[in-house]
PDB file of N, CA and C in Angstrom:
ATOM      1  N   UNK A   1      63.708  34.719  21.312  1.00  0.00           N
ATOM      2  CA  UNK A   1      62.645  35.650  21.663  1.00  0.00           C
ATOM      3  C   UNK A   1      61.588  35.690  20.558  1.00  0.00           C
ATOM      4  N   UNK A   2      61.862  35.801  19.435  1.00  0.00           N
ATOM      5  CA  UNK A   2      60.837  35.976  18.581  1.00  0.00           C
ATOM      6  C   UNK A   2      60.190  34.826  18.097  1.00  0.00           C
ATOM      7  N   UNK A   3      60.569  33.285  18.115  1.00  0.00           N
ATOM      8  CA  UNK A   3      60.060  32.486  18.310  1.00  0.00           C
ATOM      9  C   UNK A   3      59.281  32.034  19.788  1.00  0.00           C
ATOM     10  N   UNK A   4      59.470  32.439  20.764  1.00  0.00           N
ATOM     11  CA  UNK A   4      58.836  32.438  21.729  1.00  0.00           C
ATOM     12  C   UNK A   4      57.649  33.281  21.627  1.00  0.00           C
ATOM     13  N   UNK A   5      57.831  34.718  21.357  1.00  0.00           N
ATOM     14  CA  UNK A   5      56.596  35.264  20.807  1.00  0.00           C
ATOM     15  C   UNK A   5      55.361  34.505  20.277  1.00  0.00           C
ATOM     16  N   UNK A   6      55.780  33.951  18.862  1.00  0.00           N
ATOM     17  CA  UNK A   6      54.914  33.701  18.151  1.00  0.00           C
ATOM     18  C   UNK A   6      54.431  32.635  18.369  1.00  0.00           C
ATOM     19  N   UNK A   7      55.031  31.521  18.984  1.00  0.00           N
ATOM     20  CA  UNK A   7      54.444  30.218  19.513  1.00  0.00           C
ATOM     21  C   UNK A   7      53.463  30.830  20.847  1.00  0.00           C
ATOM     22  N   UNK A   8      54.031  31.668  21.535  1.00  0.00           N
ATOM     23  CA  UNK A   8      53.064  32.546  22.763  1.00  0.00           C
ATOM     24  C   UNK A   8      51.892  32.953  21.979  1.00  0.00           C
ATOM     25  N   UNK A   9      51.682  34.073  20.867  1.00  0.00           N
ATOM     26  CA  UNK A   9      50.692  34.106  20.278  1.00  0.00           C
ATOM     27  C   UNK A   9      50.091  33.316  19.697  1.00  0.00           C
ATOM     28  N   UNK A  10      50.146  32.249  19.119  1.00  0.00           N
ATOM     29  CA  UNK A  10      48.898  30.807  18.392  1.00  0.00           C
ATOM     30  C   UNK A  10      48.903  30.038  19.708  1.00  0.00           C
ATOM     31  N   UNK A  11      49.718  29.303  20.777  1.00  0.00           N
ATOM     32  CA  UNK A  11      49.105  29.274  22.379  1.00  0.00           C
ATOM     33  C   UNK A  11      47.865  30.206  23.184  1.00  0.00           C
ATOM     34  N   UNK A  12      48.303  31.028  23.184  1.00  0.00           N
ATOM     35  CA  UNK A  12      46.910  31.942  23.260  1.00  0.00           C
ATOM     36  C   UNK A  12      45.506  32.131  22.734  1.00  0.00           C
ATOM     37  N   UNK A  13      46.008  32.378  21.198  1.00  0.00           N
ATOM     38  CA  UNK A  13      45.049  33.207  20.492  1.00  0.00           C
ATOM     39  C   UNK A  13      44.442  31.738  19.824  1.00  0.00           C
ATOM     40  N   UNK A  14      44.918  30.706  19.239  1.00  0.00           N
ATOM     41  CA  UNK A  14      44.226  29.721  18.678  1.00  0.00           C
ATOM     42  C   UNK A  14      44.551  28.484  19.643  1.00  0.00           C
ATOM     43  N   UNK A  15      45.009  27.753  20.263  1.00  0.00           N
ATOM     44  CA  UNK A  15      45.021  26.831  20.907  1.00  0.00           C
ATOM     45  C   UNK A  15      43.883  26.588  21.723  1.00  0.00           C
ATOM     46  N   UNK A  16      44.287  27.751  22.800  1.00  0.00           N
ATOM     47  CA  UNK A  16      42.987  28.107  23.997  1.00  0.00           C
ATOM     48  C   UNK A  16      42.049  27.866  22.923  1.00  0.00           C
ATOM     49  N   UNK A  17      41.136  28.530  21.817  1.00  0.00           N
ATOM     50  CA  UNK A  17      39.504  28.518  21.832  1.00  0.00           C
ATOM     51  C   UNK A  17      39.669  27.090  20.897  1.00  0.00           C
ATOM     52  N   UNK A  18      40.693  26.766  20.371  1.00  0.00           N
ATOM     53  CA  UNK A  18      40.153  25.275  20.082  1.00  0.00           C
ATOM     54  C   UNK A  18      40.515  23.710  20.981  1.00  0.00           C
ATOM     55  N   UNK A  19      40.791  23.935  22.148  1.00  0.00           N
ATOM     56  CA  UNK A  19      41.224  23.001  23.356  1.00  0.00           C
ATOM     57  C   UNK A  19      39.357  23.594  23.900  1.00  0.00           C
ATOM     58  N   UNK A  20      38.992  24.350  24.316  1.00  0.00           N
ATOM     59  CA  UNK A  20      38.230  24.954  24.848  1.00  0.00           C
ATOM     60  C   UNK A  20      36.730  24.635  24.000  1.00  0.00           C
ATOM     61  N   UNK A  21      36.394  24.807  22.976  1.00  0.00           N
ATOM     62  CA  UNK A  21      35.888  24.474  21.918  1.00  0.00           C
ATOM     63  C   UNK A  21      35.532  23.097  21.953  1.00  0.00           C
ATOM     64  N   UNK A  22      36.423  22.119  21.824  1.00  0.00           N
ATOM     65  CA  UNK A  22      36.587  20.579  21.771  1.00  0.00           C
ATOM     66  C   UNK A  22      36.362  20.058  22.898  1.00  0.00           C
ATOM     67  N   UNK A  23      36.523  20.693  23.758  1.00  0.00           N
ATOM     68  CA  UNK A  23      35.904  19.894  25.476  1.00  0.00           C
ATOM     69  C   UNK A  23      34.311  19.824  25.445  1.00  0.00           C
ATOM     70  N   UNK A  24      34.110  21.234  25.228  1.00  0.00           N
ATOM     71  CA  UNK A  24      32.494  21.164  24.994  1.00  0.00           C
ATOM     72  C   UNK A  24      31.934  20.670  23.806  1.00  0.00           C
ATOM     73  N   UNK A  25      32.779  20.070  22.861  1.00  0.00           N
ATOM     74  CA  UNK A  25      31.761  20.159  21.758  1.00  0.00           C
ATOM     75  C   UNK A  25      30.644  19.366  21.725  1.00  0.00           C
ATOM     76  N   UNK A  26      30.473  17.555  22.296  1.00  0.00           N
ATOM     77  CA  UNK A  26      29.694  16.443  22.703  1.00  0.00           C
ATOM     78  C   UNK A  26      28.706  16.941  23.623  1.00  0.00           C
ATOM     79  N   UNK A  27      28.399  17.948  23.999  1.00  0.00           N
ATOM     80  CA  UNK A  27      27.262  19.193  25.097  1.00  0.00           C
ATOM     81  C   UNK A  27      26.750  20.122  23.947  1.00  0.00           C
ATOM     82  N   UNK A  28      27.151  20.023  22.428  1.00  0.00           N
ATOM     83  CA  UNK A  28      26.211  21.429  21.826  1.00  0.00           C
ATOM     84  C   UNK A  28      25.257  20.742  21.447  1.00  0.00           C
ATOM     85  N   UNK A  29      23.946  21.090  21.796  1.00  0.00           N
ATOM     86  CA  UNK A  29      22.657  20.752  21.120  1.00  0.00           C
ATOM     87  C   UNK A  29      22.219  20.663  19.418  1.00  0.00           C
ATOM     88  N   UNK A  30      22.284  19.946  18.288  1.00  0.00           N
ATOM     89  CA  UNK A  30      22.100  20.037  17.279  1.00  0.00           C
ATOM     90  C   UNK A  30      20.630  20.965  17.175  1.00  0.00           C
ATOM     91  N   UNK A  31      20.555  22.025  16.365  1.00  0.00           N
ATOM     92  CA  UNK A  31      20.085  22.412  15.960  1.00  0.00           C
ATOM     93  C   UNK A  31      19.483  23.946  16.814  1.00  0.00           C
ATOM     94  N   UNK A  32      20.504  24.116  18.093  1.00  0.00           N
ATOM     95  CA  UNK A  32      20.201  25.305  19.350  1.00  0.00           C
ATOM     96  C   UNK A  32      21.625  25.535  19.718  1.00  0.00           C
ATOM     97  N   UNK A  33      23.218  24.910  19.316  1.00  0.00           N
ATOM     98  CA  UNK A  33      24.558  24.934  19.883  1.00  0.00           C
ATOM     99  C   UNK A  33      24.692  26.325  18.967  1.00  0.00           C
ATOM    100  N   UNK A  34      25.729  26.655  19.880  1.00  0.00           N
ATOM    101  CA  UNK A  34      25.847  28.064  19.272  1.00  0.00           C
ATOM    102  C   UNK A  34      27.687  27.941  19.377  1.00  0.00           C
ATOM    103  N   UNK A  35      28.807  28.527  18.559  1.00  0.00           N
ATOM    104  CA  UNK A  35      29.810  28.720  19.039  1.00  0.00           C
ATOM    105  C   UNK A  35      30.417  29.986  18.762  1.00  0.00           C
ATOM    106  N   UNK A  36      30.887  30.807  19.714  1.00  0.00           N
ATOM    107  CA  UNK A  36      30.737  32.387  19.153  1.00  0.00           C
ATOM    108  C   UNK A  36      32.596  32.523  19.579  1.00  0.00           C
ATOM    109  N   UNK A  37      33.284  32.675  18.731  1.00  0.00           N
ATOM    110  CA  UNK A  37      34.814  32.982  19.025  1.00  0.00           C
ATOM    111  C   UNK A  37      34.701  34.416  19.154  1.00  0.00           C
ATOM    112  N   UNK A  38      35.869  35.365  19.966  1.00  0.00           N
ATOM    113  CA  UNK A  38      36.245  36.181  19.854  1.00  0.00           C
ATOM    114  C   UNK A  38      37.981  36.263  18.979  1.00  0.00           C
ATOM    115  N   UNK A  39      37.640  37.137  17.957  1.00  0.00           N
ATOM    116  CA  UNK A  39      38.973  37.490  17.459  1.00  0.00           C
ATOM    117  C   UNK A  39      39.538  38.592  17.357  1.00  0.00           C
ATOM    118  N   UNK A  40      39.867  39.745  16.459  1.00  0.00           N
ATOM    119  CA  UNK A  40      40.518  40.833  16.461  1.00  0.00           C
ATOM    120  C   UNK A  40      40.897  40.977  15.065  1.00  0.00           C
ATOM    121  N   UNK A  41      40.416  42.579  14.548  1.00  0.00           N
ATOM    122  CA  UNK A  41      40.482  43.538  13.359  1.00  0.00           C
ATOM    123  C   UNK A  41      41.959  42.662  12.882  1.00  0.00           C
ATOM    124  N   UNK A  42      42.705  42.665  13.749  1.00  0.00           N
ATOM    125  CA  UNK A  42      44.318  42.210  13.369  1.00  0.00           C
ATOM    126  C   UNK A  42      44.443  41.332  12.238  1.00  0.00           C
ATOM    127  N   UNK A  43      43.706  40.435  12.362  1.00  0.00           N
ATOM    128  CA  UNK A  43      42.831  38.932  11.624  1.00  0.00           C
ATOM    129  C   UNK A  43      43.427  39.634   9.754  1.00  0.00           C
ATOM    130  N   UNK A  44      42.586  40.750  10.082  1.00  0.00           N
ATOM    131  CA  UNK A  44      42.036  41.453   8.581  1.00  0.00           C
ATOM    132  C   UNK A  44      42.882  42.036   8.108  1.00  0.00           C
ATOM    133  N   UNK A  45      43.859  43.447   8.734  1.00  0.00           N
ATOM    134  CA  UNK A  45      44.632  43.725   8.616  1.00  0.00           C
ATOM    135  C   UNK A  45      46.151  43.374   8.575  1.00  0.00           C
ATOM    136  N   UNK A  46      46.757  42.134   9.226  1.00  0.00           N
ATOM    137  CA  UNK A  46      47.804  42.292   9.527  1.00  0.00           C
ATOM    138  C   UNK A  46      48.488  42.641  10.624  1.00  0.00           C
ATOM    139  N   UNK A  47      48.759  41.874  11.694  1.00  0.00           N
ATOM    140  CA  UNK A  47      49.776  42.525  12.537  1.00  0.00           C
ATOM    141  C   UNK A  47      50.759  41.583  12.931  1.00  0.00           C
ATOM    142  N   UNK A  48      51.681  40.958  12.581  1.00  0.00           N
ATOM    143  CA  UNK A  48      52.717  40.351  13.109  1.00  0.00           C
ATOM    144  C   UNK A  48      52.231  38.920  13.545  1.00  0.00           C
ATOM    145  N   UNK A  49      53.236  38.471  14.560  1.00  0.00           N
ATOM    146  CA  UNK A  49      52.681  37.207  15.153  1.00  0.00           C
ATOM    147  C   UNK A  49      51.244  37.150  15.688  1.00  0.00           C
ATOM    148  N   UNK A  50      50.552  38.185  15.924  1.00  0.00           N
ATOM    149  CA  UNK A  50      49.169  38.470  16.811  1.00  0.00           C
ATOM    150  C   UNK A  50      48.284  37.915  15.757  1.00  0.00           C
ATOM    151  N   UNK A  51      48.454  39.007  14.905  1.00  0.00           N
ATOM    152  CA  UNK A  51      47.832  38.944  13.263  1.00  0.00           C
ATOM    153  C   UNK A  51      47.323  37.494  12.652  1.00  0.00           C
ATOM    154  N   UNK A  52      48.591  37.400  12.730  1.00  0.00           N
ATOM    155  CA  UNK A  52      48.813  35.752  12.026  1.00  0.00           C
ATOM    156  C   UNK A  52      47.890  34.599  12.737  1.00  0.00           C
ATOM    157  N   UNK A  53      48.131  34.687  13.911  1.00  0.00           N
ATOM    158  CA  UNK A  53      47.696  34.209  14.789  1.00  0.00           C
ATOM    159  C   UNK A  53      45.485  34.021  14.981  1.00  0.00           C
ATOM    160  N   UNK A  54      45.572  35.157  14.631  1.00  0.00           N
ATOM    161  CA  UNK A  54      44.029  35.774  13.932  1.00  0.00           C
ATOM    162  C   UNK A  54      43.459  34.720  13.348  1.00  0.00           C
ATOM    163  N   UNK A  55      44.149  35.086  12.120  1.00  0.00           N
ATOM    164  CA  UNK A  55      44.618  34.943  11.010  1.00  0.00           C
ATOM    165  C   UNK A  55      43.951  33.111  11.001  1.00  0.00           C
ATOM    166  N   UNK A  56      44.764  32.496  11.781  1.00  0.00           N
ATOM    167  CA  UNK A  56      44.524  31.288  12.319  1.00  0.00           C
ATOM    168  C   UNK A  56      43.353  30.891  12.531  1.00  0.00           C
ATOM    169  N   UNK A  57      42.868  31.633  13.603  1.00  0.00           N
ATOM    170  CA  UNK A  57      41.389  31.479  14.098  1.00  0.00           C
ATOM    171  C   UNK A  57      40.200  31.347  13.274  1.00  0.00           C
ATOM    172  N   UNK A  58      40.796  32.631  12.671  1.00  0.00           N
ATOM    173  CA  UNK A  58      39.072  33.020  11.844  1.00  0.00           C
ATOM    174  C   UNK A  58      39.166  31.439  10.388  1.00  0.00           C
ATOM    175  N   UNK A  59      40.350  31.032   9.956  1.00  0.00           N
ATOM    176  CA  UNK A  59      40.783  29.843   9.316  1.00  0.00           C
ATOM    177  C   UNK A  59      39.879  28.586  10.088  1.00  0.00           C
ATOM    178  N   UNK A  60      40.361  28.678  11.155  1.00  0.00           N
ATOM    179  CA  UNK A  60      39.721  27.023  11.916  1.00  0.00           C
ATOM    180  C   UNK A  60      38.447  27.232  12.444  1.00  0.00           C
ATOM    181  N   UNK A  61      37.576  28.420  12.717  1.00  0.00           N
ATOM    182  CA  UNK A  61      36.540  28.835  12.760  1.00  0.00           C
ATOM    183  C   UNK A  61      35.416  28.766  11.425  1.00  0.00           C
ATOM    184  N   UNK A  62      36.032  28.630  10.354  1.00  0.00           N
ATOM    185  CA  UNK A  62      35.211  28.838   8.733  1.00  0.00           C
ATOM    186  C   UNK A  62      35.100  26.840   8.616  1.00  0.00           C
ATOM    187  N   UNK A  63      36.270  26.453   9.194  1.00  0.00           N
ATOM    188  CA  UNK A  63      36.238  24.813   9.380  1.00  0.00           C
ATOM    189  C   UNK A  63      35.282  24.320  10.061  1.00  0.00           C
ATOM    190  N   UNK A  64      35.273  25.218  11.622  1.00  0.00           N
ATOM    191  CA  UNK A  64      34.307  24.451  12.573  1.00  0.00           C
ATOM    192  C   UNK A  64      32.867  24.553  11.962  1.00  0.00           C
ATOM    193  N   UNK A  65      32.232  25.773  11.378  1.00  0.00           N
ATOM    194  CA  UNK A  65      31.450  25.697  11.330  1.00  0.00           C
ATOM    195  C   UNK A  65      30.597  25.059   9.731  1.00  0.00           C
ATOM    196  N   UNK A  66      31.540  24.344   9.377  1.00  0.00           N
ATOM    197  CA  UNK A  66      31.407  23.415   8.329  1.00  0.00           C
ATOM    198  C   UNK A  66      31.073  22.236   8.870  1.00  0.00           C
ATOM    199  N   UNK A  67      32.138  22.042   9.530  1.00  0.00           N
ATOM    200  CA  UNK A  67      31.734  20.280  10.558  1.00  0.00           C
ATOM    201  C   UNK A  67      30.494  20.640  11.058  1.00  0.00           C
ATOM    202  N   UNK A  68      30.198  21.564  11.949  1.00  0.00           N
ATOM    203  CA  UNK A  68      29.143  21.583  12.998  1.00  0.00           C
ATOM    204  C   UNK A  68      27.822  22.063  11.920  1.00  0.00           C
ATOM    205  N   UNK A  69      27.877  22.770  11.121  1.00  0.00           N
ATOM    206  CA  UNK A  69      26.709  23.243  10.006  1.00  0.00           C
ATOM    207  C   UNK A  69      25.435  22.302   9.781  1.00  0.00           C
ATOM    208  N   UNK A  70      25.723  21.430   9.211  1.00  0.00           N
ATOM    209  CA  UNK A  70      24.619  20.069   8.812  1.00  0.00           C
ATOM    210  C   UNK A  70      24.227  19.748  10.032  1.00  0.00           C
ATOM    211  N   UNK A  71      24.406  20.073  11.257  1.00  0.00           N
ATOM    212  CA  UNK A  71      23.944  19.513  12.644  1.00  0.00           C
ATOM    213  C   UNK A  71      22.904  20.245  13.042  1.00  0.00           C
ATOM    214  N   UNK A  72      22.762  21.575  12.837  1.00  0.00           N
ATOM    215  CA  UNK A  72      22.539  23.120  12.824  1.00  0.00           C
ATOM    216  C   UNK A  72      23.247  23.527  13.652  1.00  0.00           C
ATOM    217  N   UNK A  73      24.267  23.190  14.523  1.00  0.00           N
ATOM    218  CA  UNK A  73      25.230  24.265  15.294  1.00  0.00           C
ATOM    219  C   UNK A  73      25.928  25.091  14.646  1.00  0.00           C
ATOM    220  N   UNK A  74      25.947  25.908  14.592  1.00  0.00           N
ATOM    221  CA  UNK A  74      26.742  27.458  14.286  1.00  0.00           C
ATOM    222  C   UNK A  74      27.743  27.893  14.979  1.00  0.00           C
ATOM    223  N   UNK A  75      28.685  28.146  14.229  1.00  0.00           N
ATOM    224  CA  UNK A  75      30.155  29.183  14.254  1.00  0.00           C
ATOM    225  C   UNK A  75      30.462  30.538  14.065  1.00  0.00           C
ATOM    226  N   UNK A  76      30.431  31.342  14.995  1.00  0.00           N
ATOM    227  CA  UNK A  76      30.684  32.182  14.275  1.00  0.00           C
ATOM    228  C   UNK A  76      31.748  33.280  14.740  1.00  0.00           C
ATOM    229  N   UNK A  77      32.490  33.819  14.094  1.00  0.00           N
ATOM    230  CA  UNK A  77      33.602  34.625  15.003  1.00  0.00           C
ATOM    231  C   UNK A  77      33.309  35.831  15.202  1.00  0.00           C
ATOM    232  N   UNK A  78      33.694  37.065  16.207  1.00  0.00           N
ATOM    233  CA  UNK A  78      33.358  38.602  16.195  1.00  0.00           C
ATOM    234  C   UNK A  78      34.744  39.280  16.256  1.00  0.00           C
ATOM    235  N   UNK A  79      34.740  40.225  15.621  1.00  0.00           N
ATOM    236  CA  UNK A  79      36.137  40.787  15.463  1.00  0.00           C
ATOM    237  C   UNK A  79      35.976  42.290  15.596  1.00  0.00           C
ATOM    238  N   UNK A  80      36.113  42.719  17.009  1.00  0.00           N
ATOM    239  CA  UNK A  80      36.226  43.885  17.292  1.00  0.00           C
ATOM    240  C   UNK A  80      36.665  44.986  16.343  1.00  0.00           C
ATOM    241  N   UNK A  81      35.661  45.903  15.873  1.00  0.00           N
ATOM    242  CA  UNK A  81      36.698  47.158  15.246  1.00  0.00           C
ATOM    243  C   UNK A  81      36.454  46.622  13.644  1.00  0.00           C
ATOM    244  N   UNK A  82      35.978  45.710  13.098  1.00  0.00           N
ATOM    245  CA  UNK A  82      35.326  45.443  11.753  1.00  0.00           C
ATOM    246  C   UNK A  82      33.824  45.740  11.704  1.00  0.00           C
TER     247      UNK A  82
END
């Protein structure tokens, strides 16, 4: 169970927006692509597998928008409640 959890939470919370992310990425316009993640306060604070999971995102999100930066496409994540 609690490994099911937490593989359920990074399936969710980071898989989806970077499977999702990567389909479109060869369609963002250099210098007008925009990529806007949604994440969660959790990220910041701490909460368990969810958290962590965050945690993840806002990590491979500070990446994407390194790769995509020099192109001018932009990354950027929103985290409800920060």
């Amino acid at each position: 169970a609690l490994l099911a959890r937490w593989r359920g939470d990074f399936e969710r919370n980071v898989l989806t927006a970077v499977l999702l992310t990567e389909s479109v990425r060869d369609r963002l316009t250099p210098g007008e692509g925009r990529v806007v993640t949604i994440s969660s306060i959790a990220a910041l604070r701490g909460a368990g597998s969810f958290g962590a999971a965050k945690a993840s995102l806002h990590a491979w999100n500070h990446f994407l928008a390194a790769q995509l930066g020099p192109s001018g496409i932009t990354a950027n994540i929103v985290a409800p409640g920060t």
